[in-house]
PDB file of N, CA and C in Angstrom:
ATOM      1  N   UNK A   1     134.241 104.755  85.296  1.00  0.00           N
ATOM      2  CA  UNK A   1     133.485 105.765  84.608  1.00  0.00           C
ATOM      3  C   UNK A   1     133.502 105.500  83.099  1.00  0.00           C
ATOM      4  N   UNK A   2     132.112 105.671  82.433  1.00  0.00           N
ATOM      5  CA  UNK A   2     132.098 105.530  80.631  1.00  0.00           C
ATOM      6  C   UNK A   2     132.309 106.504  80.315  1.00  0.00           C
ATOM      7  N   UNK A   3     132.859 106.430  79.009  1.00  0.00           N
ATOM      8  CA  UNK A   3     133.261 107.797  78.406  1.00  0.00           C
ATOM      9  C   UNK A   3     132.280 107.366  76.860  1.00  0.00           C
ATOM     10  N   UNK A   4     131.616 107.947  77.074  1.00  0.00           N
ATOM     11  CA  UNK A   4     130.730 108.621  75.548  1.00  0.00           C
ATOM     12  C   UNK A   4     130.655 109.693  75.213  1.00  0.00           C
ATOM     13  N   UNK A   5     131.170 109.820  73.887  1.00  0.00           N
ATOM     14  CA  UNK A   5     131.080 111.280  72.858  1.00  0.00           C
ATOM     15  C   UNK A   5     132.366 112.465  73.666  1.00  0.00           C
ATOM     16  N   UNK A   6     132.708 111.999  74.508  1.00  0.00           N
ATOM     17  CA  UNK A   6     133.893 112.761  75.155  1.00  0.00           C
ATOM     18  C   UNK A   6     133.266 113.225  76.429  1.00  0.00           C
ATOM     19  N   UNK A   7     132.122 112.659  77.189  1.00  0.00           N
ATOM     20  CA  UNK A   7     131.855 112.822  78.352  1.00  0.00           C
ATOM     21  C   UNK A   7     131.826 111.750  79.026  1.00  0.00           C
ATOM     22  N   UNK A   8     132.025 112.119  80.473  1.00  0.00           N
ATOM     23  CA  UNK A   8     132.198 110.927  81.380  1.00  0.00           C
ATOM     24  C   UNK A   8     130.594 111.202  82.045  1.00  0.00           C
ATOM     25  N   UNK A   9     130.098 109.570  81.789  1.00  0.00           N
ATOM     26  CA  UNK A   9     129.190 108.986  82.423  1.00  0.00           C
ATOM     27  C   UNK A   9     129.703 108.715  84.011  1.00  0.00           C
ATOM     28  N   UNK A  10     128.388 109.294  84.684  1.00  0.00           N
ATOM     29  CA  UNK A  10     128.518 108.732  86.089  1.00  0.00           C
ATOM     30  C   UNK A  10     128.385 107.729  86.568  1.00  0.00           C
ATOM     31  N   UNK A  11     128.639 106.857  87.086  1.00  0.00           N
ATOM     32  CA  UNK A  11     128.837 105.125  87.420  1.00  0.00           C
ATOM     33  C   UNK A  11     127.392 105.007  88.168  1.00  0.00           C
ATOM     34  N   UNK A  12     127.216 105.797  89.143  1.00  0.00           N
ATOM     35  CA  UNK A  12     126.009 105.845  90.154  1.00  0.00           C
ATOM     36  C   UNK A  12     124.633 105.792  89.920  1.00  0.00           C
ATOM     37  N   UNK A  13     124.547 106.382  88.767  1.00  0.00           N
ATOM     38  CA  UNK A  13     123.090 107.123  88.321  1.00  0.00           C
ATOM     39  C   UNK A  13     122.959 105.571  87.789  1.00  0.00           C
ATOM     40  N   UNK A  14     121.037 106.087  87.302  1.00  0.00           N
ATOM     41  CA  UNK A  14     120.807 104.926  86.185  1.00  0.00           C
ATOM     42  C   UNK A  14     121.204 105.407  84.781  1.00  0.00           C
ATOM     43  N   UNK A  15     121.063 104.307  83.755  1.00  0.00           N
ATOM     44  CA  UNK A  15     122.227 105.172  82.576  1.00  0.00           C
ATOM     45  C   UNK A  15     120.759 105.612  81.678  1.00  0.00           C
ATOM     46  N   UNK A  16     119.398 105.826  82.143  1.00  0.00           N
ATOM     47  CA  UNK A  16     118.351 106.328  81.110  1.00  0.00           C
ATOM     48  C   UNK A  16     118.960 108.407  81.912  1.00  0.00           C
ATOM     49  N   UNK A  17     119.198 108.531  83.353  1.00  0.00           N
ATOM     50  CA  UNK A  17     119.596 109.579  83.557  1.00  0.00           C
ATOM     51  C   UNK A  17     121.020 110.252  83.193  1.00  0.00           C
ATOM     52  N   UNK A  18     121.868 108.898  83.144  1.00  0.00           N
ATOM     53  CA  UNK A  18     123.040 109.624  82.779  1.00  0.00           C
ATOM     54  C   UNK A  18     123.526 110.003  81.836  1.00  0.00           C
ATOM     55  N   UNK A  19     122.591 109.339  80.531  1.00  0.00           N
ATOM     56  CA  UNK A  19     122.752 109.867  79.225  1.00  0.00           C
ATOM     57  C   UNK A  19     122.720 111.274  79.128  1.00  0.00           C
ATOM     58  N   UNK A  20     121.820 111.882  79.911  1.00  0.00           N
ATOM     59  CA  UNK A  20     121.371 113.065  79.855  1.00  0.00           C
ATOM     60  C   UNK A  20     122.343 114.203  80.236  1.00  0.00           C
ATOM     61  N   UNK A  21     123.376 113.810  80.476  1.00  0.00           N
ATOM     62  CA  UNK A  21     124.778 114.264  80.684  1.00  0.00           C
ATOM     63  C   UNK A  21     125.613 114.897  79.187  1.00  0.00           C
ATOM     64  N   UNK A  22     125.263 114.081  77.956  1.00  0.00           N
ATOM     65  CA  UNK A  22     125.444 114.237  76.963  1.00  0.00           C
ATOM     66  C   UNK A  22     124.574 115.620  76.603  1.00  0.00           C
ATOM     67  N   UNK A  23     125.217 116.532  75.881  1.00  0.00           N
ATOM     68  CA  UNK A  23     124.887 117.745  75.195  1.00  0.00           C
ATOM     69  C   UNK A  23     123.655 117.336  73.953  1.00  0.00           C
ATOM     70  N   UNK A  24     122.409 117.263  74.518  1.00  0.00           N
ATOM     71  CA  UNK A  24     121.552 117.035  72.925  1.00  0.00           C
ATOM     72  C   UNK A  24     120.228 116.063  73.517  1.00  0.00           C
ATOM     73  N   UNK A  25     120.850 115.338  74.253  1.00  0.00           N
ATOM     74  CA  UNK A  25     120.058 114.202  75.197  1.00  0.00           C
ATOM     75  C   UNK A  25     119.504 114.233  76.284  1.00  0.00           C
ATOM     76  N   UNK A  26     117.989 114.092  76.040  1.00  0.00           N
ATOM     77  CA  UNK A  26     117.134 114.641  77.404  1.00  0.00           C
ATOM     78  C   UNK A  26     116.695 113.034  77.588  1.00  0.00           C
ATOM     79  N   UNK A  27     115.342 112.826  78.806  1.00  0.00           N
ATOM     80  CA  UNK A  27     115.415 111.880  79.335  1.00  0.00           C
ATOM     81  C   UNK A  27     114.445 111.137  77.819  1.00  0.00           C
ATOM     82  N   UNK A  28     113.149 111.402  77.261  1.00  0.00           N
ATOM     83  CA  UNK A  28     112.362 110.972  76.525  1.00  0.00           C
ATOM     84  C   UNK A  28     113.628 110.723  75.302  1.00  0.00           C
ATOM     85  N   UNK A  29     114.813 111.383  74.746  1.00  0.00           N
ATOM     86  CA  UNK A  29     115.598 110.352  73.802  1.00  0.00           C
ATOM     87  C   UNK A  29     116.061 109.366  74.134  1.00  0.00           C
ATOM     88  N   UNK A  30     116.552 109.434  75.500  1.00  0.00           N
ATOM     89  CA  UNK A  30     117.620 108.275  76.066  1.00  0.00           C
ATOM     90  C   UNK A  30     116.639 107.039  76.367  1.00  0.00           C
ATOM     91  N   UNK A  31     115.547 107.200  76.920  1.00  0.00           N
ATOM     92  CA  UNK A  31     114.436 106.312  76.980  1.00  0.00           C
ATOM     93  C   UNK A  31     114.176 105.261  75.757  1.00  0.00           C
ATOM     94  N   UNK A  32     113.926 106.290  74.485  1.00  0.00           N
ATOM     95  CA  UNK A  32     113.658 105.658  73.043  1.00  0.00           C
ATOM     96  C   UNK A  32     115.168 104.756  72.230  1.00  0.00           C
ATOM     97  N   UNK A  33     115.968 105.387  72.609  1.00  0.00           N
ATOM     98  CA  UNK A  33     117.184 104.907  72.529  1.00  0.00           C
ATOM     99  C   UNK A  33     117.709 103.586  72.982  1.00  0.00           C
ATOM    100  N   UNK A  34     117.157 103.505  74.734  1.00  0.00           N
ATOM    101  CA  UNK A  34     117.739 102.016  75.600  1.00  0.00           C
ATOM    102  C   UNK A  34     116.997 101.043  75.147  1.00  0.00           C
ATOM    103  N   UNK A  35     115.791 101.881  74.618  1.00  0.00           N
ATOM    104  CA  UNK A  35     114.441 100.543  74.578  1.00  0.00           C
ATOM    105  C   UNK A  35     114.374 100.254  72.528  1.00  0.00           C
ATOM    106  N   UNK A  36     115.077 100.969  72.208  1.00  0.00           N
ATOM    107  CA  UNK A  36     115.294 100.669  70.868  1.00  0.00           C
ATOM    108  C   UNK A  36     116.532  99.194  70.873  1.00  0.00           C
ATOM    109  N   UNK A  37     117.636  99.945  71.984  1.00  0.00           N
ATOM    110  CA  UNK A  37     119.038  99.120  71.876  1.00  0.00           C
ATOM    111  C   UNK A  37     118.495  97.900  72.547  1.00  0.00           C
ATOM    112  N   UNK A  38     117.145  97.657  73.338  1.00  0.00           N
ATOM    113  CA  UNK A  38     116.656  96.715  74.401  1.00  0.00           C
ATOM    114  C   UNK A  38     117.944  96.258  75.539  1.00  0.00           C
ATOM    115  N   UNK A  39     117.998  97.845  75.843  1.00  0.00           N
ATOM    116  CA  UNK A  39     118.787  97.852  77.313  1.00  0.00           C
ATOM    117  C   UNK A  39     117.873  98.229  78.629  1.00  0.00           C
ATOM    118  N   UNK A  40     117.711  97.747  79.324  1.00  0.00           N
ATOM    119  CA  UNK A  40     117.106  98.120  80.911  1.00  0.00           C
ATOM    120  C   UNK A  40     117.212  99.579  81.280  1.00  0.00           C
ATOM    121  N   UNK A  41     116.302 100.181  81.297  1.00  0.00           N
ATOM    122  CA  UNK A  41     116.356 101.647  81.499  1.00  0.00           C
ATOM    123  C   UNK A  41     117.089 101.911  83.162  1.00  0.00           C
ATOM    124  N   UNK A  42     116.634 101.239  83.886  1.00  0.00           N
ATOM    125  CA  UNK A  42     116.506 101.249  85.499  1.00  0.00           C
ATOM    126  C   UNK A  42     117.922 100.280  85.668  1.00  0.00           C
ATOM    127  N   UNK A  43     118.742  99.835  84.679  1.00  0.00           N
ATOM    128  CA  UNK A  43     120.462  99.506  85.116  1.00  0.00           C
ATOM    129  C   UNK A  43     121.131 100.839  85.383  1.00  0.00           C
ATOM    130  N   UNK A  44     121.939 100.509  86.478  1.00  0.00           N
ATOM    131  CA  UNK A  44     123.097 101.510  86.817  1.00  0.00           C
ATOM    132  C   UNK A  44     124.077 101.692  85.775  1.00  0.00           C
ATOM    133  N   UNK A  45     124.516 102.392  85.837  1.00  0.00           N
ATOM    134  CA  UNK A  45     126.114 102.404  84.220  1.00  0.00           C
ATOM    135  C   UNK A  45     126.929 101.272  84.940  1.00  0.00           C
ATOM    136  N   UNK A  46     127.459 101.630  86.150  1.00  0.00           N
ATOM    137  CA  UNK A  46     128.248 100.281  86.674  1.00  0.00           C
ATOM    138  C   UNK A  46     128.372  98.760  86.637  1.00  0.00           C
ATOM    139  N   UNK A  47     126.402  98.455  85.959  1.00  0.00           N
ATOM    140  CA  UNK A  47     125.923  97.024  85.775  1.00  0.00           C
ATOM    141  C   UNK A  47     126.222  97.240  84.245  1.00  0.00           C
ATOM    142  N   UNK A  48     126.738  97.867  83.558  1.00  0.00           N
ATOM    143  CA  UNK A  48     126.005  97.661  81.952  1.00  0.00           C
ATOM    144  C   UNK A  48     127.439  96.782  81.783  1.00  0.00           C
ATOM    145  N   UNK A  49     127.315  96.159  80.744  1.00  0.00           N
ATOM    146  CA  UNK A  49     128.239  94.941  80.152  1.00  0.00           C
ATOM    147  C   UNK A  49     128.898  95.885  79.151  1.00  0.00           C
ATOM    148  N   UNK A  50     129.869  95.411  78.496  1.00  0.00           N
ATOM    149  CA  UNK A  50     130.524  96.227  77.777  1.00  0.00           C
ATOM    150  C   UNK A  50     130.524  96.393  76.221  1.00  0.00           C
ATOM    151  N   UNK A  51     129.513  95.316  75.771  1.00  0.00           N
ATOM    152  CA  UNK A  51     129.049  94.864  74.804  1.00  0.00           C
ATOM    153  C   UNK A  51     127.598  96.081  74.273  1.00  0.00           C
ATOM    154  N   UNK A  52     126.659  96.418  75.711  1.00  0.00           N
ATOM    155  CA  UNK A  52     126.172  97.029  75.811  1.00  0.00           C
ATOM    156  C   UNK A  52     126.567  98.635  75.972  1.00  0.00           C
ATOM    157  N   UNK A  53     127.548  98.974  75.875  1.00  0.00           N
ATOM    158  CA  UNK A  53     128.045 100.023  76.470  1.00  0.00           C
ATOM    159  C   UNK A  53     128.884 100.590  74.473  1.00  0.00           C
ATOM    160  N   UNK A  54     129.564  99.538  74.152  1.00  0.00           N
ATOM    161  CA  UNK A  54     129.966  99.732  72.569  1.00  0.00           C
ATOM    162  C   UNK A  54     128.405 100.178  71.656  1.00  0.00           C
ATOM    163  N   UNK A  55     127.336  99.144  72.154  1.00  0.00           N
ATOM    164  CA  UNK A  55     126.548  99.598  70.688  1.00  0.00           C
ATOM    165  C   UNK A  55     125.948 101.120  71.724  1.00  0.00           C
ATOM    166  N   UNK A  56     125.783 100.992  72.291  1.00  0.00           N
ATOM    167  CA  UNK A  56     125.387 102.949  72.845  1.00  0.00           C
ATOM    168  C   UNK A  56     126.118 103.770  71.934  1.00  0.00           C
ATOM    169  N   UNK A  57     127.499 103.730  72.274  1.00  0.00           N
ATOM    170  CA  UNK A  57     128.806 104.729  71.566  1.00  0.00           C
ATOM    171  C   UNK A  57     128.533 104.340  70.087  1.00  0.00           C
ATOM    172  N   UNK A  58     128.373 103.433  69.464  1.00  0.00           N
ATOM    173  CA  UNK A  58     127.903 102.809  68.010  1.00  0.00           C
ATOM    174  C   UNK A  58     126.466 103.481  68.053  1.00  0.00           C
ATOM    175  N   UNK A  59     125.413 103.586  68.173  1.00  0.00           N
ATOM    176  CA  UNK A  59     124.185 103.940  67.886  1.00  0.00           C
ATOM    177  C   UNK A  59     124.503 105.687  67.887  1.00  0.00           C
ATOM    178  N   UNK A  60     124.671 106.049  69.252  1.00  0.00           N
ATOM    179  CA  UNK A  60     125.317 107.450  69.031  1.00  0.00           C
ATOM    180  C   UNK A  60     125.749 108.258  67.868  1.00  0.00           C
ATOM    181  N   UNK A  61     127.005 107.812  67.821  1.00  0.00           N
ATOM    182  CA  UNK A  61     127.976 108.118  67.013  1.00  0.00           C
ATOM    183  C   UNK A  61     127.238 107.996  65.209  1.00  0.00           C
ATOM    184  N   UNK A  62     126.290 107.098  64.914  1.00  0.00           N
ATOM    185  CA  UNK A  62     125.805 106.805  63.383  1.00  0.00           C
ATOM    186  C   UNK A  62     124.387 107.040  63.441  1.00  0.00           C
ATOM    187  N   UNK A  63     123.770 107.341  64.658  1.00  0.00           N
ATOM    188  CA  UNK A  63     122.604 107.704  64.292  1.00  0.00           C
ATOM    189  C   UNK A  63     122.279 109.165  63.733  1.00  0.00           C
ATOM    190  N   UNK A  64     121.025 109.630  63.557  1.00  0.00           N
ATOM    191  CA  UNK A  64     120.295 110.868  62.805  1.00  0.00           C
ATOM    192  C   UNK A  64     120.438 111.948  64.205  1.00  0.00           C
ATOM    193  N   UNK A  65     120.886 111.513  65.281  1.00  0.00           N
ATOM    194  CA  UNK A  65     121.139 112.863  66.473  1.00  0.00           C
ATOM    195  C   UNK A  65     121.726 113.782  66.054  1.00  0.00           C
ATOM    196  N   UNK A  66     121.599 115.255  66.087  1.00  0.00           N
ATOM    197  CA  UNK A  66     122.916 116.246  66.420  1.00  0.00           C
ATOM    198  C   UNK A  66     123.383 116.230  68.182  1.00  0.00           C
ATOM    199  N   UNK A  67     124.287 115.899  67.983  1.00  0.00           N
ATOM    200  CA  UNK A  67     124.938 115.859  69.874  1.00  0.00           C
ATOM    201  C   UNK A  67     125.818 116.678  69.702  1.00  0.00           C
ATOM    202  N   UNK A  68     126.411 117.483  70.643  1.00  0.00           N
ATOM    203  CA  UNK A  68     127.073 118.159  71.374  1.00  0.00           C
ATOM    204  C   UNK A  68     127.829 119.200  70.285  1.00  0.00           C
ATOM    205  N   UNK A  69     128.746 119.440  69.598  1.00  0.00           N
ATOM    206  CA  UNK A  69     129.442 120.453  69.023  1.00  0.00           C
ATOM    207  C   UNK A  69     128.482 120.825  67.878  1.00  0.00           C
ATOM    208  N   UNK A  70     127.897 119.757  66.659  1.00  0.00           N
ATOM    209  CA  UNK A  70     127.128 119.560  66.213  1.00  0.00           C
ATOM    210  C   UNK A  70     125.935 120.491  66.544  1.00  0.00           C
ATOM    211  N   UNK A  71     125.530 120.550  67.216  1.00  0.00           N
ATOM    212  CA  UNK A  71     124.125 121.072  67.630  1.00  0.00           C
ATOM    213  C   UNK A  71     124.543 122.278  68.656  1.00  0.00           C
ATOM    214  N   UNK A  72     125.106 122.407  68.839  1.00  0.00           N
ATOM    215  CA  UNK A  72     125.820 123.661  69.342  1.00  0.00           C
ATOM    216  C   UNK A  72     126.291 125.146  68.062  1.00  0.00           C
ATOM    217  N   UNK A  73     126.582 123.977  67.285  1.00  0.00           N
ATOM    218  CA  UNK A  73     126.808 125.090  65.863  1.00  0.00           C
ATOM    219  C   UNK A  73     125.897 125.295  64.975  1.00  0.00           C
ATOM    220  N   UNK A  74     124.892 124.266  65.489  1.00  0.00           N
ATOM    221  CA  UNK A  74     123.460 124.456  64.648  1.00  0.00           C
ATOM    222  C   UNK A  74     122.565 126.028  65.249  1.00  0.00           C
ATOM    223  N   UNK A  75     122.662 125.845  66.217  1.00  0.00           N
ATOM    224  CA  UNK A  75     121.849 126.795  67.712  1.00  0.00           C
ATOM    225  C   UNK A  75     123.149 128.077  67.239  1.00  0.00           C
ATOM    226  N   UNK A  76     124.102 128.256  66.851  1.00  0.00           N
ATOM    227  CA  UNK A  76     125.071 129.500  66.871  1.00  0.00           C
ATOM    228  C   UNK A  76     124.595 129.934  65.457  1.00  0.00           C
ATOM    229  N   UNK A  77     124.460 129.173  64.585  1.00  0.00           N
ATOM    230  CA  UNK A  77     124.250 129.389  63.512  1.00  0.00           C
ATOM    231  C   UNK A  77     122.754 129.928  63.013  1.00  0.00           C
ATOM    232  N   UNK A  78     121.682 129.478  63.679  1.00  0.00           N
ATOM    233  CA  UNK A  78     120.714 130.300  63.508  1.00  0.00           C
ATOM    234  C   UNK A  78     120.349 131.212  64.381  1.00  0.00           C
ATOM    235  N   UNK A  79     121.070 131.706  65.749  1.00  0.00           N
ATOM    236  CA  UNK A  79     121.218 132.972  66.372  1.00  0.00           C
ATOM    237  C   UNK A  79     121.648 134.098  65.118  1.00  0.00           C
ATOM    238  N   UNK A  80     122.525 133.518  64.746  1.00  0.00           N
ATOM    239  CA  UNK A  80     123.892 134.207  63.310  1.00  0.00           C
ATOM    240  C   UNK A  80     122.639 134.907  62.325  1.00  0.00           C
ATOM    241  N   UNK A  81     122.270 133.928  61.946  1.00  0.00           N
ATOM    242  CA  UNK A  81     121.045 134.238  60.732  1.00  0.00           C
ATOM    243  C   UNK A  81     120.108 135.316  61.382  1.00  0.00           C
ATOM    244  N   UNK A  82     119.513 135.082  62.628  1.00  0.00           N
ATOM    245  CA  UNK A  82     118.445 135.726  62.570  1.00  0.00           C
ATOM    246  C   UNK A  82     119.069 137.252  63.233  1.00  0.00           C
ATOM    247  N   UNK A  83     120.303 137.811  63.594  1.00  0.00           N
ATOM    248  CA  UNK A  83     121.221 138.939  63.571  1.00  0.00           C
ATOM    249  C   UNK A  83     120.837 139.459  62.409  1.00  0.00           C
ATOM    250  N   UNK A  84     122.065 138.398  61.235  1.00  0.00           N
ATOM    251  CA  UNK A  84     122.188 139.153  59.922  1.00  0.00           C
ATOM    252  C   UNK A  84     120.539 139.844  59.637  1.00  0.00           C
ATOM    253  N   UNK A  85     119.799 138.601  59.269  1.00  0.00           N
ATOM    254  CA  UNK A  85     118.153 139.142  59.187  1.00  0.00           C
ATOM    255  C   UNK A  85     117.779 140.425  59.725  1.00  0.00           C
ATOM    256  N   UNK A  86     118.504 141.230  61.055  1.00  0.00           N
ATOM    257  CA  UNK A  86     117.351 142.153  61.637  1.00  0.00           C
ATOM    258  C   UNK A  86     116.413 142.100  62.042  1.00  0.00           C
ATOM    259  N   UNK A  87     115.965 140.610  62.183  1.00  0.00           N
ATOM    260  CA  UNK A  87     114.877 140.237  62.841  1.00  0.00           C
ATOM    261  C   UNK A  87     114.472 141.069  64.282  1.00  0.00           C
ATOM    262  N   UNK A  88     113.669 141.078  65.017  1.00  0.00           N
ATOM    263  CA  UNK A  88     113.285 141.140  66.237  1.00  0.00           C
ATOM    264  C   UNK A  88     113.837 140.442  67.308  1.00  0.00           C
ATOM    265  N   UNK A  89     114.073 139.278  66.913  1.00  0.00           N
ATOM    266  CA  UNK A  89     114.496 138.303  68.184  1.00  0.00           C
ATOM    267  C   UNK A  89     116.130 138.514  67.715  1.00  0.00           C
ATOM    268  N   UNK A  90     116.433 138.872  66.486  1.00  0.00           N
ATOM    269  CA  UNK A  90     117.946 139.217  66.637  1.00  0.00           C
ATOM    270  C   UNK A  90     118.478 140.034  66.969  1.00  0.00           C
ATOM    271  N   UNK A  91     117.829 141.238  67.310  1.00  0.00           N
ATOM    272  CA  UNK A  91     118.414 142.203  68.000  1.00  0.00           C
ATOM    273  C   UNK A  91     118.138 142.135  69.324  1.00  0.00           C
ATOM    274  N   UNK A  92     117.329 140.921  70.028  1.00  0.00           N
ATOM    275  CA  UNK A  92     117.181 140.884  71.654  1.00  0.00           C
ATOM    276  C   UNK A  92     118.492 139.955  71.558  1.00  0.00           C
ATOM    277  N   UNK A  93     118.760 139.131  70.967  1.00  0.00           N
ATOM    278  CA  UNK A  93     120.136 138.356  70.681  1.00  0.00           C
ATOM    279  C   UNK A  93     121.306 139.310  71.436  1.00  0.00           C
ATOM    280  N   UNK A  94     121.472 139.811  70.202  1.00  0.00           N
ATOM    281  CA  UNK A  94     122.714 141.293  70.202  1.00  0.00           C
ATOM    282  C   UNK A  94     122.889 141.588  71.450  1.00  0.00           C
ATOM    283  N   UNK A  95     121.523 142.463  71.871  1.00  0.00           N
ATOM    284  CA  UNK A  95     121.480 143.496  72.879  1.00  0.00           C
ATOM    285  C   UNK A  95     121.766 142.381  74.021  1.00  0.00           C
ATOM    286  N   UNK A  96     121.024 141.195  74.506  1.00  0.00           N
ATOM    287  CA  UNK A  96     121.441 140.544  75.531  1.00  0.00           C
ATOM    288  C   UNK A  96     120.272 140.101  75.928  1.00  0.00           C
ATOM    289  N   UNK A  97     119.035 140.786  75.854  1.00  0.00           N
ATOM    290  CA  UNK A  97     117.933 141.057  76.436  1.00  0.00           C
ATOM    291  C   UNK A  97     117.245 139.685  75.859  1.00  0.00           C
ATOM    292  N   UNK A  98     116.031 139.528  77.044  1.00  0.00           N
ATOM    293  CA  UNK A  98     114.948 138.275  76.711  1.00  0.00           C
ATOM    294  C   UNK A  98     114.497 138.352  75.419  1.00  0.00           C
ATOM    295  N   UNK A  99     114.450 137.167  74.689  1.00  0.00           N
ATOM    296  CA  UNK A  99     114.181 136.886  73.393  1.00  0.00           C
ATOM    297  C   UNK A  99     112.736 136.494  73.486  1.00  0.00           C
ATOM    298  N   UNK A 100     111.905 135.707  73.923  1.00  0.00           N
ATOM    299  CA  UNK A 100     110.479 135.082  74.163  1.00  0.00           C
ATOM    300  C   UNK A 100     109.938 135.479  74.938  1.00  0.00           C
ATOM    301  N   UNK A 101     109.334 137.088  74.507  1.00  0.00           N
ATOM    302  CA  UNK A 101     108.383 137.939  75.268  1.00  0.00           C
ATOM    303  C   UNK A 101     108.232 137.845  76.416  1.00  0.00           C
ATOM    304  N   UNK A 102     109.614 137.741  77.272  1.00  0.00           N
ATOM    305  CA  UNK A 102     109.464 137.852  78.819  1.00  0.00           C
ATOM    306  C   UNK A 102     109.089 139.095  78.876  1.00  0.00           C
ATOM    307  N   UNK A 103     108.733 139.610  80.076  1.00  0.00           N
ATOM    308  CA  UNK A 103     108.663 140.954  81.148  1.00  0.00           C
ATOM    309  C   UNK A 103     110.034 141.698  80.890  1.00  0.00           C
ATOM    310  N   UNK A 104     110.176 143.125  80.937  1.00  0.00           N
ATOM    311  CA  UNK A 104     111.700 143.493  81.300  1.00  0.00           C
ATOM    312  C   UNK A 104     111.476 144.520  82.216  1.00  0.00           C
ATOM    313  N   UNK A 105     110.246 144.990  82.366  1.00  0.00           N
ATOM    314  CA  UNK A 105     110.433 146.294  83.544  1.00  0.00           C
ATOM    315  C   UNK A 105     110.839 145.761  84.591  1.00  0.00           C
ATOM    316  N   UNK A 106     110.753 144.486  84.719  1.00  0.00           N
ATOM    317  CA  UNK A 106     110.803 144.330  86.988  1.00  0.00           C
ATOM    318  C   UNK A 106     112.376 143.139  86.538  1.00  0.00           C
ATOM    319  N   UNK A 107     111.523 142.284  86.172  1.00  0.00           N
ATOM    320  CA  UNK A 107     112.397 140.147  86.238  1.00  0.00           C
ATOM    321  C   UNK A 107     113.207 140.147  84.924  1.00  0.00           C
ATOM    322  N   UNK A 108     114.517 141.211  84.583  1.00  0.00           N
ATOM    323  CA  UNK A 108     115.042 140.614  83.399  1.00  0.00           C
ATOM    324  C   UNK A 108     116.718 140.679  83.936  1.00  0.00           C
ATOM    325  N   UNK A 109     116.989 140.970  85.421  1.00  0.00           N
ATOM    326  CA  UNK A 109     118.206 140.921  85.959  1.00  0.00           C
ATOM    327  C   UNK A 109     118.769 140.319  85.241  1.00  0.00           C
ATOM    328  N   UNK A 110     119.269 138.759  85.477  1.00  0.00           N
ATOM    329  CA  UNK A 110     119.874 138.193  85.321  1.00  0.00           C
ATOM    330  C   UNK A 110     120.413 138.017  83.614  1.00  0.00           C
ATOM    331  N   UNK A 111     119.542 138.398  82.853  1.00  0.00           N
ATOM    332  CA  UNK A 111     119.877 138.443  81.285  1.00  0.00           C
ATOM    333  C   UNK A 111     120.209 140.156  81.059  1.00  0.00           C
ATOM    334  N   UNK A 112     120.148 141.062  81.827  1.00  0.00           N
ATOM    335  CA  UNK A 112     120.713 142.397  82.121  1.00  0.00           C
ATOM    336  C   UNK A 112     122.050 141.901  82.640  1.00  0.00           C
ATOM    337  N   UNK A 113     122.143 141.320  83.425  1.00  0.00           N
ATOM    338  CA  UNK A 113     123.782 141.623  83.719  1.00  0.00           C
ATOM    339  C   UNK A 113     124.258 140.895  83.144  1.00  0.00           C
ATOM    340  N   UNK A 114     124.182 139.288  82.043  1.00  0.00           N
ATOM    341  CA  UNK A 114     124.886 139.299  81.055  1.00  0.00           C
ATOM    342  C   UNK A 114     125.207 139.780  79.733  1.00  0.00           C
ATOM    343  N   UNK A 115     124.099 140.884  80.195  1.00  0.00           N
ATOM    344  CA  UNK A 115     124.582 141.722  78.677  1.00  0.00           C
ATOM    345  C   UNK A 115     125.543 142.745  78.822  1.00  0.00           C
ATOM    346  N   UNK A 116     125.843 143.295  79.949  1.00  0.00           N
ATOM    347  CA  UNK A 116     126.676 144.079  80.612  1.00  0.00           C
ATOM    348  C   UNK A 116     127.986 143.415  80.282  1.00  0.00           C
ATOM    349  N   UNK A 117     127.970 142.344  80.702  1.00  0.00           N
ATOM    350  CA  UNK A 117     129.530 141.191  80.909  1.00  0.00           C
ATOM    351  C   UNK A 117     129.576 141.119  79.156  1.00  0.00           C
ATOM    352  N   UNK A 118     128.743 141.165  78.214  1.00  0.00           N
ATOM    353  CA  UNK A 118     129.048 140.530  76.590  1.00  0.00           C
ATOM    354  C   UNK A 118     129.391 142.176  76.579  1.00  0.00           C
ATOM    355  N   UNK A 119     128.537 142.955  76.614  1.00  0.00           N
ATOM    356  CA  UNK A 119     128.984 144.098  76.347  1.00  0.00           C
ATOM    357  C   UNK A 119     130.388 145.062  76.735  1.00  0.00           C
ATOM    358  N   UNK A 120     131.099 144.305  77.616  1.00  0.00           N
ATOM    359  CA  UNK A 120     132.310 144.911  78.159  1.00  0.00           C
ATOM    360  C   UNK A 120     133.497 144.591  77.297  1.00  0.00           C
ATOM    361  N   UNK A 121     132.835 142.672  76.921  1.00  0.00           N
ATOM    362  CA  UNK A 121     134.010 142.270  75.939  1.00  0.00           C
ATOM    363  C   UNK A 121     134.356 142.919  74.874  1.00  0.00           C
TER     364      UNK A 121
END
């Protein structure tokens, strides 16, 4: 198993899917990424050489991405802002409730009962 950014890559998958394992990385980055590094999208992680496997963790690690904690505190941080603000979408924040003009009379269960569970804390 590879370990990038502090996650373990699955051996099985191909590694344009298993990137996607990483917090930040969907399939269209990991794509632009293998074919930037001119790695085989359609290799298994198990075939990659290890040479190939360093400049991944090297490109990663120094490129312009936010990955995982990074971009996690980016996304907390403008929830944060748009609270302080009083915005509209910050008080569906708060409350728990759908933020992007879903429905709430019938289909908002599931974001209802985690507001119940934030609200208990």
């Amino acid at each position: 198993m590879v370990r990038i950014l502090g996650n373990n890559i699955p051996n099985k998958k191909k590694i344009y899917v298993a990137l996607t394992c990483i917090y930040g990385i969907g399939i269209p980055t990991s794509l632009k990424l293998l074919k930037k590094l001119k790695i085989n999208p359609e290799l298994k992680v198990s075939e990659l050489k290890e040479e190939n496997i360093s400049a991944l963790r090297d490109s990663l690690e120094t490129e312009e991405f936010k990955l995982e904690g990074d971009l996690k505190r980016l996304i907390s941080l403008n929830i944060k802002r748009l609270i302080d603000i009083n915005s509209f979408r910050g008080r569906r924040h708060l409350k728990g409730l759908p933020v992007r003009g879903q429905r709430t009379r019938t289909n908002n269960r599931t974001s209802r009962r985690q507001s119940l569970f934030i609200r208990k804390k």
